[in-house]
Each structure stands twice: as structure tokens, then as C-alpha cells.
Protein backbone atom coordinates (compact mmCIF):
# COMPACT_ATOMS: atom_id res chain seq x y z
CA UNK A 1 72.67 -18.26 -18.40
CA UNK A 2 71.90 -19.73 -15.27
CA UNK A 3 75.51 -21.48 -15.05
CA UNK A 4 77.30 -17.96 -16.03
CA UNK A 5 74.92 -14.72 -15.06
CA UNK A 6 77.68 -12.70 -14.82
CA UNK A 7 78.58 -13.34 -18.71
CA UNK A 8 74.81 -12.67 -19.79
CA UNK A 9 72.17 -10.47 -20.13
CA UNK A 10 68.61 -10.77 -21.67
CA UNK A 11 66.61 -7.43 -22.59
CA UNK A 12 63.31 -7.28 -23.90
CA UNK A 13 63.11 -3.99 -26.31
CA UNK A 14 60.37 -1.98 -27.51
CA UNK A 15 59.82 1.31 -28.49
CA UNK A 16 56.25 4.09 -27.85
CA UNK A 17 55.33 7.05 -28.79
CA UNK A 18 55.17 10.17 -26.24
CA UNK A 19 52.50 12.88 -27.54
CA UNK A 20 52.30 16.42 -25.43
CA UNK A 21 48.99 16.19 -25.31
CA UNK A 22 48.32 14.15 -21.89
CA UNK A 23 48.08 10.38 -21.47
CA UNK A 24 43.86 9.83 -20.44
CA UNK A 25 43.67 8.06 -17.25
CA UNK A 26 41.85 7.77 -14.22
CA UNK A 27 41.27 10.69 -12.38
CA UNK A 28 38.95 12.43 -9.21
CA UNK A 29 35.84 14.44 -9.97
CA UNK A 30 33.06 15.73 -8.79
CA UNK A 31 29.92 13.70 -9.61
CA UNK A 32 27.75 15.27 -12.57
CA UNK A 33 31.01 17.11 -13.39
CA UNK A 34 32.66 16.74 -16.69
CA UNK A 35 36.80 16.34 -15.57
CA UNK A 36 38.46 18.54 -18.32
CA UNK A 37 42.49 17.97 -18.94
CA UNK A 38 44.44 20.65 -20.80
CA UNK A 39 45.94 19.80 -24.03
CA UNK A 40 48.49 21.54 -26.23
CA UNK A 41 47.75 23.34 -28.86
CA UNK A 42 49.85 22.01 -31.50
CA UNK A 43 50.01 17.64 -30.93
CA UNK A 44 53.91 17.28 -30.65
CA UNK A 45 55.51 13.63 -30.07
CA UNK A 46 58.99 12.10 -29.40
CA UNK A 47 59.64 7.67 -29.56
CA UNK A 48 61.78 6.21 -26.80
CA UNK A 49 63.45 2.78 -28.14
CA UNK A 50 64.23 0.90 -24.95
CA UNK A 51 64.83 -2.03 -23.22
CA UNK A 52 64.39 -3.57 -19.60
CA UNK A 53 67.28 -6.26 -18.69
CA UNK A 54 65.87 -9.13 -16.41
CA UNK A 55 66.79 -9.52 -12.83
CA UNK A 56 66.79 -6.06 -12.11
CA UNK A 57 69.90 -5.64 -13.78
CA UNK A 58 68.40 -2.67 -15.43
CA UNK A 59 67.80 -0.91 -18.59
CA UNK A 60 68.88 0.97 -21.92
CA UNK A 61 66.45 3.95 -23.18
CA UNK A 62 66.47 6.20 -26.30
CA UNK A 63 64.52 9.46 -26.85
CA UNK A 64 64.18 10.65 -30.17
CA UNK A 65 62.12 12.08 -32.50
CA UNK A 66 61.49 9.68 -34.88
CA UNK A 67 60.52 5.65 -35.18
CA UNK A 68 62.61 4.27 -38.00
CA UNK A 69 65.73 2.01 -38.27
CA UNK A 70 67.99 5.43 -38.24
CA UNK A 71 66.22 5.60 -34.32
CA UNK A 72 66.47 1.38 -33.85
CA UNK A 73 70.48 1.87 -34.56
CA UNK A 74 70.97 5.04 -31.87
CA UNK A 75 69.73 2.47 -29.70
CA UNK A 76 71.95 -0.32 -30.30
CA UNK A 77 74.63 2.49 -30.42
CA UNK A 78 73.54 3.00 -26.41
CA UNK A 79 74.00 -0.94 -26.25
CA UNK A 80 77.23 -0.92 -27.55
CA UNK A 81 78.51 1.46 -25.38
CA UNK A 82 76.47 -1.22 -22.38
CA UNK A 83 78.59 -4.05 -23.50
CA UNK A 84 81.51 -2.38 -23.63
CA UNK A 85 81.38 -1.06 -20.03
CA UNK A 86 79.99 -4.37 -18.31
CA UNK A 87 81.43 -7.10 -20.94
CA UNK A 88 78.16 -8.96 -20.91
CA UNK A 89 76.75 -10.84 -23.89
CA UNK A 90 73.50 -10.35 -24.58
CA UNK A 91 70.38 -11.69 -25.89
CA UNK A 92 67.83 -9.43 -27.61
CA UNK A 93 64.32 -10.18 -27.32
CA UNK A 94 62.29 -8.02 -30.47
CA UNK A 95 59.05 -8.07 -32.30
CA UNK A 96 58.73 -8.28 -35.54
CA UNK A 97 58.00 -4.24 -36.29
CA UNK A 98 59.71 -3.00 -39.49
CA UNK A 99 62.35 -0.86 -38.01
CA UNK A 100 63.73 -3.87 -36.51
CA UNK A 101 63.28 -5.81 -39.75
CA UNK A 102 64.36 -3.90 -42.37
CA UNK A 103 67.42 -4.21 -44.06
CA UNK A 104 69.40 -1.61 -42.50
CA UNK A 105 68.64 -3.08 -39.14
CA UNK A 106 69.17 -6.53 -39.88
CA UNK A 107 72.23 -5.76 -40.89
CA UNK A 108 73.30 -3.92 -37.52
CA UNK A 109 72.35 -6.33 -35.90
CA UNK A 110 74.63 -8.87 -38.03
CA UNK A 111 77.62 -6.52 -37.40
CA UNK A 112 76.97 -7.48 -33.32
CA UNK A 113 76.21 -11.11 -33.85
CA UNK A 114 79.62 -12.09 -31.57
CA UNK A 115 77.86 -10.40 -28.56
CA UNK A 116 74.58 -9.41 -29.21
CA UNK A 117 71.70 -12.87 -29.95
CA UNK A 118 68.47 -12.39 -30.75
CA UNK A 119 65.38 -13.88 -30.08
CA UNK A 120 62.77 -13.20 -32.46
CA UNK A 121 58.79 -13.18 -30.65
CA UNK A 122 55.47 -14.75 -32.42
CA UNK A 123 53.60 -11.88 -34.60
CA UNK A 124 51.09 -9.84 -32.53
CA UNK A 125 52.49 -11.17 -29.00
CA UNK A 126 53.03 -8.69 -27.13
CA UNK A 127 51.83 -9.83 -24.06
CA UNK A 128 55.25 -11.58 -23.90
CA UNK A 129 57.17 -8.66 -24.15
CA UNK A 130 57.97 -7.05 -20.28
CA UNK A 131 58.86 -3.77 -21.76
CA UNK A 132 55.21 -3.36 -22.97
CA UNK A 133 54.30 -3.42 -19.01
CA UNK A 134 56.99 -0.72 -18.36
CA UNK A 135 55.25 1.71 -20.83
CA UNK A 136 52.13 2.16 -19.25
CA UNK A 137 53.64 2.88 -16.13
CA UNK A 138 55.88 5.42 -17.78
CA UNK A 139 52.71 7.44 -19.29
CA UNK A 140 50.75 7.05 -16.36
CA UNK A 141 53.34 8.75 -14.01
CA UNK A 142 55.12 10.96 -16.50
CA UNK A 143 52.35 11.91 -19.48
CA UNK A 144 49.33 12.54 -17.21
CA UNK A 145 49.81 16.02 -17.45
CA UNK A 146 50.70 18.96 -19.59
CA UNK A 147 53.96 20.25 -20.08
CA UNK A 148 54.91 24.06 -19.84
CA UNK A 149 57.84 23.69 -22.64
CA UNK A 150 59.17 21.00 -25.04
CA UNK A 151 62.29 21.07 -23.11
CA UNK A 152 60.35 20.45 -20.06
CA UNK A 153 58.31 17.68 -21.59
CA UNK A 154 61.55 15.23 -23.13
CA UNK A 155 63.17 16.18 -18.98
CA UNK A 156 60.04 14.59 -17.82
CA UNK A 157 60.13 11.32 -20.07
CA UNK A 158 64.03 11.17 -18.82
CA UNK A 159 63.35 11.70 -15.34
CA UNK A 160 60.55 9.28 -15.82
CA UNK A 161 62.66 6.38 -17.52
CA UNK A 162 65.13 7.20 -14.47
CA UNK A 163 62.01 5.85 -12.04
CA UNK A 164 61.79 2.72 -13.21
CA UNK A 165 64.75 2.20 -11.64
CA UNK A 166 67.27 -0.91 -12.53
CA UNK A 167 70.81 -1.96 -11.40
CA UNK A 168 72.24 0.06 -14.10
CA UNK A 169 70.94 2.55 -16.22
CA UNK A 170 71.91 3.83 -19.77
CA UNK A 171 69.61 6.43 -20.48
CA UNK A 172 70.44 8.74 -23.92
CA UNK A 173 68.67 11.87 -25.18
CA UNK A 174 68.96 11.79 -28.60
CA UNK A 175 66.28 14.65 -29.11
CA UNK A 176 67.71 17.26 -31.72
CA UNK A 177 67.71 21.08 -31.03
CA UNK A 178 65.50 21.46 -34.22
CA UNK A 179 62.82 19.39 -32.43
CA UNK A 180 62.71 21.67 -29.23
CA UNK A 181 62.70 24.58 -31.02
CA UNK A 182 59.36 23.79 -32.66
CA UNK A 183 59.78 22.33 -36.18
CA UNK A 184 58.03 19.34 -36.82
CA UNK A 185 61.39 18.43 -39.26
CA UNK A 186 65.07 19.29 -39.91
CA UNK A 187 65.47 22.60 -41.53
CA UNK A 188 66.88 22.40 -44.67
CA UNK A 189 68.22 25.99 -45.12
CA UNK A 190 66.17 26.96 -48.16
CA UNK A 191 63.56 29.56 -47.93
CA UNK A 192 59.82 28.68 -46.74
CA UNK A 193 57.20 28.21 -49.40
CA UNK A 194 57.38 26.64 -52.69
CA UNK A 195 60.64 27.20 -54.79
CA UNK A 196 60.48 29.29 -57.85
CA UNK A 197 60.30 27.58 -61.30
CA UNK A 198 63.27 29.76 -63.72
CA UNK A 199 61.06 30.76 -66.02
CA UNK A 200 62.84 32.13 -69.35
CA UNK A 201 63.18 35.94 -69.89
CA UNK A 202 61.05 38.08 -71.60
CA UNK A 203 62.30 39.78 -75.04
């Protein structure tokens, strides 16, 4: 790397879990007051997959509403469409967390393997991963208060991923409709409750 920066770049990836109920942190009170925060009523939560490149060079970030390798390969999808624009190998640094080792993602990964390299960390390191820095910064700034819609709350985490600034940014909401409108999953078109046994008629 150091002979050809312009050919490389290294990312180190990670993904977190954004709840509507506030992020704790420090705050000003009153002593012999208790400092009260609101909350939501109903605990909703969204998982950003992203990565920070090194030198500044910037970053790729994913919101959606789930953490499994279907969420891991949206984000390589926003990678693909980083190579393509800059032409820039690049070497992956990941933990070992099952959506990036299952089989599905292994073998996304092996479908990039002319570009994309990637450098596998120790178990239970992350102290050596820089994007686990980035996401306290991200709930302090962006989580450490309450929301007034769901639409409002993924804008903040956007606008928020947006701060941490970088060369180049590649920022994707991948946060489906069925999500903001309130349903915890995808609706499936049948009717609510449980579905009706045919039970045989009577003579």
C-alpha cells in the first residue's frame, strides 16, 4: 500500500444497533434531582453495517432493519458500487460475527476475491477495530435524544453518519417502507390472527 495508495484502500467494518429509545449518557442536573430522559413507547431499532476507510479517505454505511448476512451483502452491494467509481482494491478488515461467517457471506465475499481481501481479526478484539470508536460517537451525538417520528429517527442516524465526515462518502438507506410505517416485520398479505383450520362439514 504504501508504494501504490492510490490503488488501495483498507476499511475496518462493523455493524450496531440503533434503538429509539435514547442512548444514556452524561448529562446536566440539578443536584438531589433525578435527570429523567423520555423514551418511546414501543422500543423500535434499525443496524447500520459500515465501514471507516483509513487516511481519511472516508467511509461506506448501511441502514437497515435487520443484522443478518441478507443486511452484510446490501453492504458489500454499497462497496461494489465504491470500487467501481474509484477503481481501488480493497482490503476488508472483519470480526468474526456470524453474518460475516456464514455461508452465504463467505461466499460473497469469494465472488469479490479479485478486488476485495480480507483480513480476518482475533476473537473478542475489538479494541482493534476503528469502526468500534466511530459508534460511540455516532450515539452520543445522534441517539441522545428522542425522536418525534421513525422517519425522523433513520434522517438522524443518516445525517449523523454524514458527520463523521471522510474524503468520500457512500452512505445507503436501505430502511423499508414497512419498517417506518410501524410493523416490527414484512407484511405478508394474509389476515391478522391465527389462520383457520378447514374443518370438515357438518351432515
Amino acid at each position: 500500500m504504501a508504494a501504490a495508495p492510490a490503488r488501495y484502500e483498507v476499511h475496518h467494518q462493523d455493524e450496531t444497533h440503533l434503538e429509539t429509545n435514547p442512548s444514556l449518557c452524561r448529562v446536566w442536573h440539578r443536584t438531589g434531582v433525578q435527570p429523567t430522559v423520555p423514551a418511546a413507547g414501543t422500543n423500535r431499532r434499525v443496524t447500520a453495517f459500515g465501514s471507516v476507510a483509513l487516511f481519511g479517505r472516508g467511509r461506506v454505511e448501511v441502514v437497515c432493519a435487520g443484522q443478518d448476512s441478507a443486511c452484510f451483502r446490501l453492504y458489500l452491494a454499497a462497496l461494489d458500487a465504491r470500487h467501481a467509481a474509484t477503481g481501488r482494491e480493497v482490503f476488508l478488515v472483519l470480526d468474526n460475527g456470524p453474518g460475516h461467517t456464514s455461508k452465504t457471506s463467505r461466499a460473497a465475499l469469494a465472488e469479490r476475491a479479485a478486488w476485495l481481501h480480507v483480513i480476518w481479526l482475533a476473537r473478542y478484539s475489538p479494541q482493534l477495530n476503528m469502526k468500534e470508536r466511530e459508534w460511540r460517537r455516532l450515539k452520543r451525538d445522534a441517539r441522545s435524544h428522542l425522536a418525534r417520528s421513525l422517519r425522523a429517527f433513520v434522517d438522524e442516524i443518516l445525517a449523523g453518519l454524514r458527520h463523521l465526515g471522510g474524503e468520500r462518502l457512500d452512505i445507503v438507506d436501505h430502511v423499508p417502507h414497512w419498517w417506518l410505517a410501524g410493523h416490527r416485520k414484512a407484511p405478508t398479505g394474509r389476515p391478522p390472527g391465527r389462520p383457520r383450520k378447514n374443518l370438515p362439514a357438518r351432515t
